[in-house]
Protein backbone atom coordinates (compact mmCIF):
# COMPACT_ATOMS: atom_id res chain seq x y z
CA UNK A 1 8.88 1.30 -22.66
CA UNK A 2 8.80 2.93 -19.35
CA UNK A 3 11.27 1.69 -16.47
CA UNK A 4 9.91 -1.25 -14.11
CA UNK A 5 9.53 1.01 -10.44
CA UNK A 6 11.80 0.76 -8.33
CA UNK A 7 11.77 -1.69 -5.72
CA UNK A 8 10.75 -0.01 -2.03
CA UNK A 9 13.26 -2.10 0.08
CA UNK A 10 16.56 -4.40 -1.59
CA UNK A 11 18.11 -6.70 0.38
CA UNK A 12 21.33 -7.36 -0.74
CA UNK A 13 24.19 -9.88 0.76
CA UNK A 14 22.63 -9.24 4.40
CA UNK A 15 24.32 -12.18 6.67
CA UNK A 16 23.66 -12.75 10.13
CA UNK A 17 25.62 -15.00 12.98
CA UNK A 18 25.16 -15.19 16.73
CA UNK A 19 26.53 -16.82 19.41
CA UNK A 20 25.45 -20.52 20.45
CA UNK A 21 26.87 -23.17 22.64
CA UNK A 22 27.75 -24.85 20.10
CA UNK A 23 29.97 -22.30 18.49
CA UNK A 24 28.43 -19.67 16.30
CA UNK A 25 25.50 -20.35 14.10
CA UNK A 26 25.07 -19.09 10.52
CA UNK A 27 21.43 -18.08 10.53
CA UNK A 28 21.52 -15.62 7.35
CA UNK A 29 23.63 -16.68 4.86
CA UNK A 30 23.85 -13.76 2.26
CA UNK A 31 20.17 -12.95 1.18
CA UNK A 32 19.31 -11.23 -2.00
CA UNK A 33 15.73 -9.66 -2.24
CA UNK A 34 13.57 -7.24 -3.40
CA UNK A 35 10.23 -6.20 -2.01
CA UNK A 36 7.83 -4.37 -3.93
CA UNK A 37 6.01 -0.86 -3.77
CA UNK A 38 2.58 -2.06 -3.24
CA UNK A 39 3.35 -5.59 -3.52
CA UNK A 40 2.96 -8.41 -1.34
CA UNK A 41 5.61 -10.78 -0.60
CA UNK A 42 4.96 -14.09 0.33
CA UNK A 43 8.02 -16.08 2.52
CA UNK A 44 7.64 -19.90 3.19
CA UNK A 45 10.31 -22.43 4.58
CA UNK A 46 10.74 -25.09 7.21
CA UNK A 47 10.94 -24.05 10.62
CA UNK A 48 14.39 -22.48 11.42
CA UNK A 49 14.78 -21.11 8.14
CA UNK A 50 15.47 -17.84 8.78
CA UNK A 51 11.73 -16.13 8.19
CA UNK A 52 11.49 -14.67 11.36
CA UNK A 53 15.14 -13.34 11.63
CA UNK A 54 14.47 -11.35 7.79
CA UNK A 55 11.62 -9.54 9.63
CA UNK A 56 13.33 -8.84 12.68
CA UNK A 57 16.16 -7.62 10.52
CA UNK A 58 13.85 -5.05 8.67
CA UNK A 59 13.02 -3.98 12.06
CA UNK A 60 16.36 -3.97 13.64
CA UNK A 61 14.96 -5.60 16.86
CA UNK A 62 17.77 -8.38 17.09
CA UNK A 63 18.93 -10.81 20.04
CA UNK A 64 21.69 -9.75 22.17
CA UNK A 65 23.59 -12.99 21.00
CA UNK A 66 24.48 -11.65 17.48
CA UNK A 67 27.71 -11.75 16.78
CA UNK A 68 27.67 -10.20 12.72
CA UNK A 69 25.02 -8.66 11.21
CA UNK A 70 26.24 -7.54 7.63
CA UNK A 71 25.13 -6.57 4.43
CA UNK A 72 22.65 -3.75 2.97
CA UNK A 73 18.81 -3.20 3.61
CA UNK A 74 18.21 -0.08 1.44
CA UNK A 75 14.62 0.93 2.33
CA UNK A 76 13.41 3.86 -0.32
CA UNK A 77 17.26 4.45 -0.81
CA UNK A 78 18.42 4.53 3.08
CA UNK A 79 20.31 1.78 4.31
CA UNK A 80 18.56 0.48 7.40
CA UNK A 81 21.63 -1.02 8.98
CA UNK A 82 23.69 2.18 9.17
CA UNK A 83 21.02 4.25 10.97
CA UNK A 84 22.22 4.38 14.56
CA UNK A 85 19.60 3.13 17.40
CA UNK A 86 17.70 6.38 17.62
CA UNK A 87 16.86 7.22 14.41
CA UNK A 88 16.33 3.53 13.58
CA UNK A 89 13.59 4.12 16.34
CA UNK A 90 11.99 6.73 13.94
CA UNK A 91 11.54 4.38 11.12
CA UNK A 92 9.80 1.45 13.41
CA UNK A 93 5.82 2.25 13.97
CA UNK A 94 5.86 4.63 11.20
CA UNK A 95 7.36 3.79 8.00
CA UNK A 96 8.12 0.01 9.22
CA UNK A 97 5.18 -1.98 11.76
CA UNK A 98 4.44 -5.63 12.09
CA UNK A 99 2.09 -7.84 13.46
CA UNK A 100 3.68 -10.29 15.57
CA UNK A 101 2.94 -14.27 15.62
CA UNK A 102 0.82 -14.29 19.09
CA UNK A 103 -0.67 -11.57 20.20
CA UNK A 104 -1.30 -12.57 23.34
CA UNK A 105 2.40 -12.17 24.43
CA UNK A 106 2.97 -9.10 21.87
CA UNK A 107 -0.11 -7.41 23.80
CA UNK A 108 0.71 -5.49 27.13
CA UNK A 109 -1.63 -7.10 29.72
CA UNK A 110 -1.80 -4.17 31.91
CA UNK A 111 -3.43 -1.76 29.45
CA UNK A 112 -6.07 -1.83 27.54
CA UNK A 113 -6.84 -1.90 23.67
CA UNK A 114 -7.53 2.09 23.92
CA UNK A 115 -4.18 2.62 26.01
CA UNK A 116 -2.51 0.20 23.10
CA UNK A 117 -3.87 2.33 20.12
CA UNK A 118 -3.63 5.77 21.04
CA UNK A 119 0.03 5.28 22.19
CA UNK A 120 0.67 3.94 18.96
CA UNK A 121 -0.99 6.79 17.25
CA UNK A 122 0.21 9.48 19.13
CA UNK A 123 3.63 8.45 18.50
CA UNK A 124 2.89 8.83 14.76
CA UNK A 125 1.07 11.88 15.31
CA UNK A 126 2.54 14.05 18.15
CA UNK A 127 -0.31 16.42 17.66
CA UNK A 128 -3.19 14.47 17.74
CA UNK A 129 -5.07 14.92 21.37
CA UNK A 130 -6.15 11.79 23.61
CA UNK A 131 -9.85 12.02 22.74
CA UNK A 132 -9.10 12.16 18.34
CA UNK A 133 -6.64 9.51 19.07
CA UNK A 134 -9.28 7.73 20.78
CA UNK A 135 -11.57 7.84 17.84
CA UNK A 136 -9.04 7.19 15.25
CA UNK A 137 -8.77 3.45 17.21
CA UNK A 138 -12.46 2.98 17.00
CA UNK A 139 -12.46 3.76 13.51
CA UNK A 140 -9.57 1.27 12.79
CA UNK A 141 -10.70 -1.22 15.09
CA UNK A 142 -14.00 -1.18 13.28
CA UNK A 143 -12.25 -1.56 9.57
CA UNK A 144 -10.40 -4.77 10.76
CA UNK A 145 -14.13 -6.33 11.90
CA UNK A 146 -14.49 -5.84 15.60
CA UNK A 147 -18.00 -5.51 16.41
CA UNK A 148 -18.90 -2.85 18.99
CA UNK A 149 -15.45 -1.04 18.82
CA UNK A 150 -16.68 1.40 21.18
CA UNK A 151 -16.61 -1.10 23.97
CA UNK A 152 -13.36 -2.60 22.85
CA UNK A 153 -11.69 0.33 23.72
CA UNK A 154 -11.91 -0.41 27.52
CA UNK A 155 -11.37 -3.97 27.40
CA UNK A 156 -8.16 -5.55 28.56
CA UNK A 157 -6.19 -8.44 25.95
CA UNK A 158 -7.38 -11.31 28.45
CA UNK A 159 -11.17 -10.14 27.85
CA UNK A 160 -10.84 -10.98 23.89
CA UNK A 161 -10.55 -14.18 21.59
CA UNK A 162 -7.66 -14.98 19.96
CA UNK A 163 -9.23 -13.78 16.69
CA UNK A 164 -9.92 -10.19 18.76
CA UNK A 165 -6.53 -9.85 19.80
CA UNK A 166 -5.21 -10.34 16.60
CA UNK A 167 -7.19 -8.26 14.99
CA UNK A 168 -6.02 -5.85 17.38
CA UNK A 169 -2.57 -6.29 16.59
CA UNK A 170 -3.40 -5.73 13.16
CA UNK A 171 -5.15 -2.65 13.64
CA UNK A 172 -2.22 -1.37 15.62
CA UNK A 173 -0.09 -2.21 12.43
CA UNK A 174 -2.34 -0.64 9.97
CA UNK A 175 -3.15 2.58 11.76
CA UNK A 176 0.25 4.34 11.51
CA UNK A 177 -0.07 3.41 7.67
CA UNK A 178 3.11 2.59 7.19
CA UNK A 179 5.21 1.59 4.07
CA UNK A 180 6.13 -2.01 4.80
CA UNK A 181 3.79 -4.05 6.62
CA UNK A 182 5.38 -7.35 8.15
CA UNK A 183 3.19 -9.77 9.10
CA UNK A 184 4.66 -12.87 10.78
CA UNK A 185 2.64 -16.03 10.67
CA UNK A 186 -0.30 -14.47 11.57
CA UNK A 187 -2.97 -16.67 11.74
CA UNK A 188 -0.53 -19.54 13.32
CA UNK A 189 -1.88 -19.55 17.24
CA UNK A 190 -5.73 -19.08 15.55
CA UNK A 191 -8.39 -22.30 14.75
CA UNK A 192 -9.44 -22.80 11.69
CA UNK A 193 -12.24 -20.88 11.65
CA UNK A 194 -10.98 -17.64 12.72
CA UNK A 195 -7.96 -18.49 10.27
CA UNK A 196 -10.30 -17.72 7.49
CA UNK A 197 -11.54 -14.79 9.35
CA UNK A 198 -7.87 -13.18 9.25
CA UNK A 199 -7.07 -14.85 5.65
CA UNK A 200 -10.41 -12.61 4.29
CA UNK A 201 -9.49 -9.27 6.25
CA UNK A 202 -5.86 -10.16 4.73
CA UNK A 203 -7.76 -10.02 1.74
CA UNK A 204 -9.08 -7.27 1.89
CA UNK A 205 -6.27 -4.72 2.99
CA UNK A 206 -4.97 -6.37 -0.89
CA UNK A 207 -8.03 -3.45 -2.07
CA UNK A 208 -7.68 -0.45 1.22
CA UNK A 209 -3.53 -1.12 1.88
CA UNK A 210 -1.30 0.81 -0.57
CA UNK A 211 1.94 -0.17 1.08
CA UNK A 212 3.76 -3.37 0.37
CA UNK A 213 3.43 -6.18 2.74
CA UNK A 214 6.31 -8.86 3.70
CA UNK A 215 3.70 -12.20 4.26
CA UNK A 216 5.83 -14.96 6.56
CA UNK A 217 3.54 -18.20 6.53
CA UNK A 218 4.33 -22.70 6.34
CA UNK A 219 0.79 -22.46 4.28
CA UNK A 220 1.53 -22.56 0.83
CA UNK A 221 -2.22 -22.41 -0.12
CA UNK A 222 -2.45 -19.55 2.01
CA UNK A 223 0.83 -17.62 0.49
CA UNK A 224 -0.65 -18.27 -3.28
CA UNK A 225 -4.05 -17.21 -2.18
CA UNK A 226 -2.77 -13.57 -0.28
CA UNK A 227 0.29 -13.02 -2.26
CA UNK A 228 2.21 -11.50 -5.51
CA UNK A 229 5.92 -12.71 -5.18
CA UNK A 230 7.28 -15.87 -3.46
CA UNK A 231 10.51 -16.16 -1.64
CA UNK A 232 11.31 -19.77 -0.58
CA UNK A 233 13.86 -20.00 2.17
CA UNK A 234 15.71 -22.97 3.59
CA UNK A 235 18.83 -23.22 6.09
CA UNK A 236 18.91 -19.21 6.45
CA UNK A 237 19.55 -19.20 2.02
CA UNK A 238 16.95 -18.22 -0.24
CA UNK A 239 16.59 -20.88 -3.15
CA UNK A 240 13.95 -19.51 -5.14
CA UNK A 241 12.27 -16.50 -5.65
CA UNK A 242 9.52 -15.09 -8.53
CA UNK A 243 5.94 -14.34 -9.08
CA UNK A 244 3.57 -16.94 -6.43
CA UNK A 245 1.69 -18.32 -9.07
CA UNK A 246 4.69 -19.31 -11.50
CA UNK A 247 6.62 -20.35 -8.56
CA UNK A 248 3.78 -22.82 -7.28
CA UNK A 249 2.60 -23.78 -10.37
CA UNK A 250 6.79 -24.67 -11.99
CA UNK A 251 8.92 -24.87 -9.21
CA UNK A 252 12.81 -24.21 -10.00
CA UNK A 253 14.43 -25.85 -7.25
CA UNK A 254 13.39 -29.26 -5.84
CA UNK A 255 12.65 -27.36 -2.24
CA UNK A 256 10.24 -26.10 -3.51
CA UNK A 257 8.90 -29.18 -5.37
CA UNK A 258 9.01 -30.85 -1.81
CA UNK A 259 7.28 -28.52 0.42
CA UNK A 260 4.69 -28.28 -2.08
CA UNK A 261 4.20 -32.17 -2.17
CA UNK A 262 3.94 -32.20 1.61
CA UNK A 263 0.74 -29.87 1.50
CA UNK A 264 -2.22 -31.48 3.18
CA UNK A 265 -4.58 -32.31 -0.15
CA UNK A 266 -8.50 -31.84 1.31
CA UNK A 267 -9.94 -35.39 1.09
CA UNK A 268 -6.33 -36.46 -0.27
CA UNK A 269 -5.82 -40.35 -0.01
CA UNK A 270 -2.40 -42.09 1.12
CA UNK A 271 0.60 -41.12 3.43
CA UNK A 272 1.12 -37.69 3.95
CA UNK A 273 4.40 -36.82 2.41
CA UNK A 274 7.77 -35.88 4.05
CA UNK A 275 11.18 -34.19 3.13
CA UNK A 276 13.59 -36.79 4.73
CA UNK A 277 16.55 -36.45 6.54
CA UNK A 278 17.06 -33.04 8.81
CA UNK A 279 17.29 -29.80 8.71
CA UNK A 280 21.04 -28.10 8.47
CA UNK A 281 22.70 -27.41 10.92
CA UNK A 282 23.79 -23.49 11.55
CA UNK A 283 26.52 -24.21 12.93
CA UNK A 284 28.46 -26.44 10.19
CA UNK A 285 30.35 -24.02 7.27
CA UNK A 286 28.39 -24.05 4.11
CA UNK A 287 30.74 -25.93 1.73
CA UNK A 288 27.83 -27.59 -0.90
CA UNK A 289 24.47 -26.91 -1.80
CA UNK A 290 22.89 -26.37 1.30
CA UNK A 291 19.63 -28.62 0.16
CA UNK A 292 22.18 -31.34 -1.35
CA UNK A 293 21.75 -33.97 1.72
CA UNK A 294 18.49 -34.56 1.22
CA UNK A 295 17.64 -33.44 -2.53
CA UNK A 296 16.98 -36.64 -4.52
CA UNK A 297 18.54 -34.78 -7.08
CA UNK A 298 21.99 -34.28 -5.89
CA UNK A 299 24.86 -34.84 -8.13
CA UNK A 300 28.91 -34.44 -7.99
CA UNK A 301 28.41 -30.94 -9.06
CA UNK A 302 25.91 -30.12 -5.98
CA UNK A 303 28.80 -30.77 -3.51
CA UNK A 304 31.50 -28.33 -4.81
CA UNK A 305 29.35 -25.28 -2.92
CA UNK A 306 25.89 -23.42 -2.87
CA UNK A 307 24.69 -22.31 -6.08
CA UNK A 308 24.22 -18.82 -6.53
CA UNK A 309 20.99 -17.16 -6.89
CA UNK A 310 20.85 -17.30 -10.68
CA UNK A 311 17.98 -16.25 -13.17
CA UNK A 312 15.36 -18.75 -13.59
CA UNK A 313 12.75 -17.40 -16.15
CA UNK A 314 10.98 -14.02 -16.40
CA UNK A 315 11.16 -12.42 -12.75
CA UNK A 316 12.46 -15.71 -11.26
CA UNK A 317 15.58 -17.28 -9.57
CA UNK A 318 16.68 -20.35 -8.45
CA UNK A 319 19.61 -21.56 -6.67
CA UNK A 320 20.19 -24.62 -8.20
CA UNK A 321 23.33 -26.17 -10.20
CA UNK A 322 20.71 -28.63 -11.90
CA UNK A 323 17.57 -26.41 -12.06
CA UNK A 324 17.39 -26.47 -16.18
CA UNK A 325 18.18 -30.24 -15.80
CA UNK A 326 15.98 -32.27 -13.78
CA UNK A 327 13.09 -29.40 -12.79
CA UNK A 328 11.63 -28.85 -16.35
C-alpha cells in the first residue's frame, strides 16, 4: 500500500500572544494542522476565534502588538517562521497569496485593475514586459467571469461592484498560481446574490486550481459545499478536525454540534438557536476545557485542563475528554 502524500504545509504547536490593555491575550493557543496538496481546507468558528490570525500567520503579515509568536509552520519542508523578513517576502505572492475579506480596502484606490495585475505579475515574473503582463490580466480577469475584461483593465476599484472587485482580488490571487491559496471570508461584505456568484467560481477553481486552498468562512453550508477537510476553531484552540462531510454529518465535540444547530434552516420554523453564555476571554490562562463554560456537557473531568487533540475516527480529531461518551 503506497504512503498517504505528504501534507504541503503542518502546523504544529504554533502559539501566538500580543499585547492588550488588559494584559496580554492568548490568541493561538498551540495549533496542530495539516493542509493538503491539492486539498481544500475548510475553517469555521465564532468570531474571535483565531481564523484570521492562522492566515495571517501563513503569511507572516502580523500586528506590531505581538508579543510571542512560536511554534513550526513547515511549508513543503521549510519552516515559515525562521525565514527572516526578506526572504519571507519571496514566498508571499508566489508560493503563498490570499484574497482578503473586503476588497474594497485591500484594493489600492489610486490605481487601476491593470496597474493592480501587472504589478502582481511582474513580481512573479521579472521578465515578462508591460504589454504580456497586460494580457495575462485580461486573460485571468476573464476566467474569474468579468465581462468585457478589456475595459476592466482601465477602470479604477470605485468604478466596480462589490462582486467585480472581488473577483478582482481573486484574480490577483490566482494569477501568480501559487501553492496555498488563502481565502478569508470571501463572500462576507457580498449580497446574496453575488454570494452565489463567488460560491460557483469557488467551485470551479475545485476543477482549474491544482494548489491547496485554506477556506476561512461562519457558513457551514458553504464550507461542506466548497470543501474537503474541516477544522473547527474556538477561543484561538482547534477542537475538531477531519474530512467536511464526516465532521458535519457526526460531530466529535459538542462545538461543533452547536454551531451546526445554530445554522439558519431555509423555511425552518421556531427560535433560531444560540450557544449561550460568551466567548473566552484571551486574556484569562487556559486552566480547563476551553468550551467547558458553556458545553452542556461539562463534567468534573472537563475542568482539570484542555483536552488534547486526540484521534477521533479515521482522519479525525477531537478535543474532547467526553467525546466517546456523550457525542455518539
Amino acid at each position: 500500500m503506497a504512503e498517504p502524500a505528504k501534507p504541503l504545509v503542518e502546523i504544529r504547536n504554533l502559539v501566538l500572544d500580543a499585547a492588550t490593555e488588559r494584559g496580554e491575550a492568548h490568541v493561538l493557543r498551540g495549533l496542530d494542522l495539516d493542509i493538503g496538496r491539492g486539498r481544500i481546507l475548510g475553517v469555521v468558528g465564532e468570531s474571535g476565534s483565531g481564523k484570521s490570525t492562522l492566515a495571517s500567520c501563513l503569511l507572516r503579515l502580523l500586528a506590531g502588538n505581538v508579543t510571542r509568536l512560536t511554534g513550526e509552520i513547515r511549508f513543503d519542508g521549510t519552516d515559515l517562521l525562521q525565514l527572516g523578513p526578506a526572504a519571507m517576502r519571496d514566498w508571499r505572492g508566489r508560493r503563498i497569496a490570499m484574497i482578503f475579506q473586503d476588497p474594497m480596502t485591500a484594493l489600492n484606490p489610486l490605481f487601476t485593475v491593470g496597474s493592480h495585475l501587472t504589478d502582481v505579475v511582474r513580481r512573479r515574473y521579472p521578465k515578462l514586459s508591460r504589454r504580456a503582463a497586460l494580457a495575462k490580466g485580461e486573460d485571468m480577469l476573464t476566467r474569474v467571469g468579468i465581462p468585457d475584461a478589456h475595459l476592466r483593465l482601465a477602470a479604477y476599484p470605485h468604478q466596480l461592484s462589490g462582486g467585480m472587485r472581488q473577483r478582482v482580488m481573486i484574480a490577483m490571487a490566482l494569477i501568480v498560481e501559487p501553492d496555498l491559496l488563502i481565502a478569508d471570508e470571501p463572500t462576507t461584505a457580498l449580497d446574496a446574490t453575488i454570494e452565489a456568484q463567488i460560491v460557483a467560481l469557488f467551485d470551479g477553481l475545485r476543477r482549474d486550481f491544482s494548489g491547496s486552498i485554506l477556506f476561512i468562512s461562519h457558513h457551514l453550508g458553504l464550507v461542506a459545499e466548497l470543501c474537503d477537510d474541516l477544522c473547527v476553531m474556538y477561543g484561538g484552540c482547534i477542537v475538531e478536525t477531519g474530512p467536511v462531510a464526516a465532521v458535519l454529518s457526526r460531530p466529535r465535540h459538542p462545538y461543533t454540534r452547536a454551531l451546526l444547530d445554530c445554522e439558519i434552516v431555509v423555511d425552518g420554523e421556531g427560535r433560531l438557536a444560540s450557544i449561550p453564555g460568551d466567548v473566552p476571554d484571551p486574556v484569562a490562562p487556559l486552566d480547563a476545557c476551553i468550551f467547558a463554560p458553556r458545553c452542556a456537557h461539562a463534567a468534573a473531568i472537563c475542568l482539570t485542563g484542555m483536552p488534547p487533540l486526540d484521534p477521533a475516527g479515521e482522519g479525525r480529531r477531537a478535543a474532547c475528554f467526553r467525546s466517546a461518551e456523550v457525542m455518539a
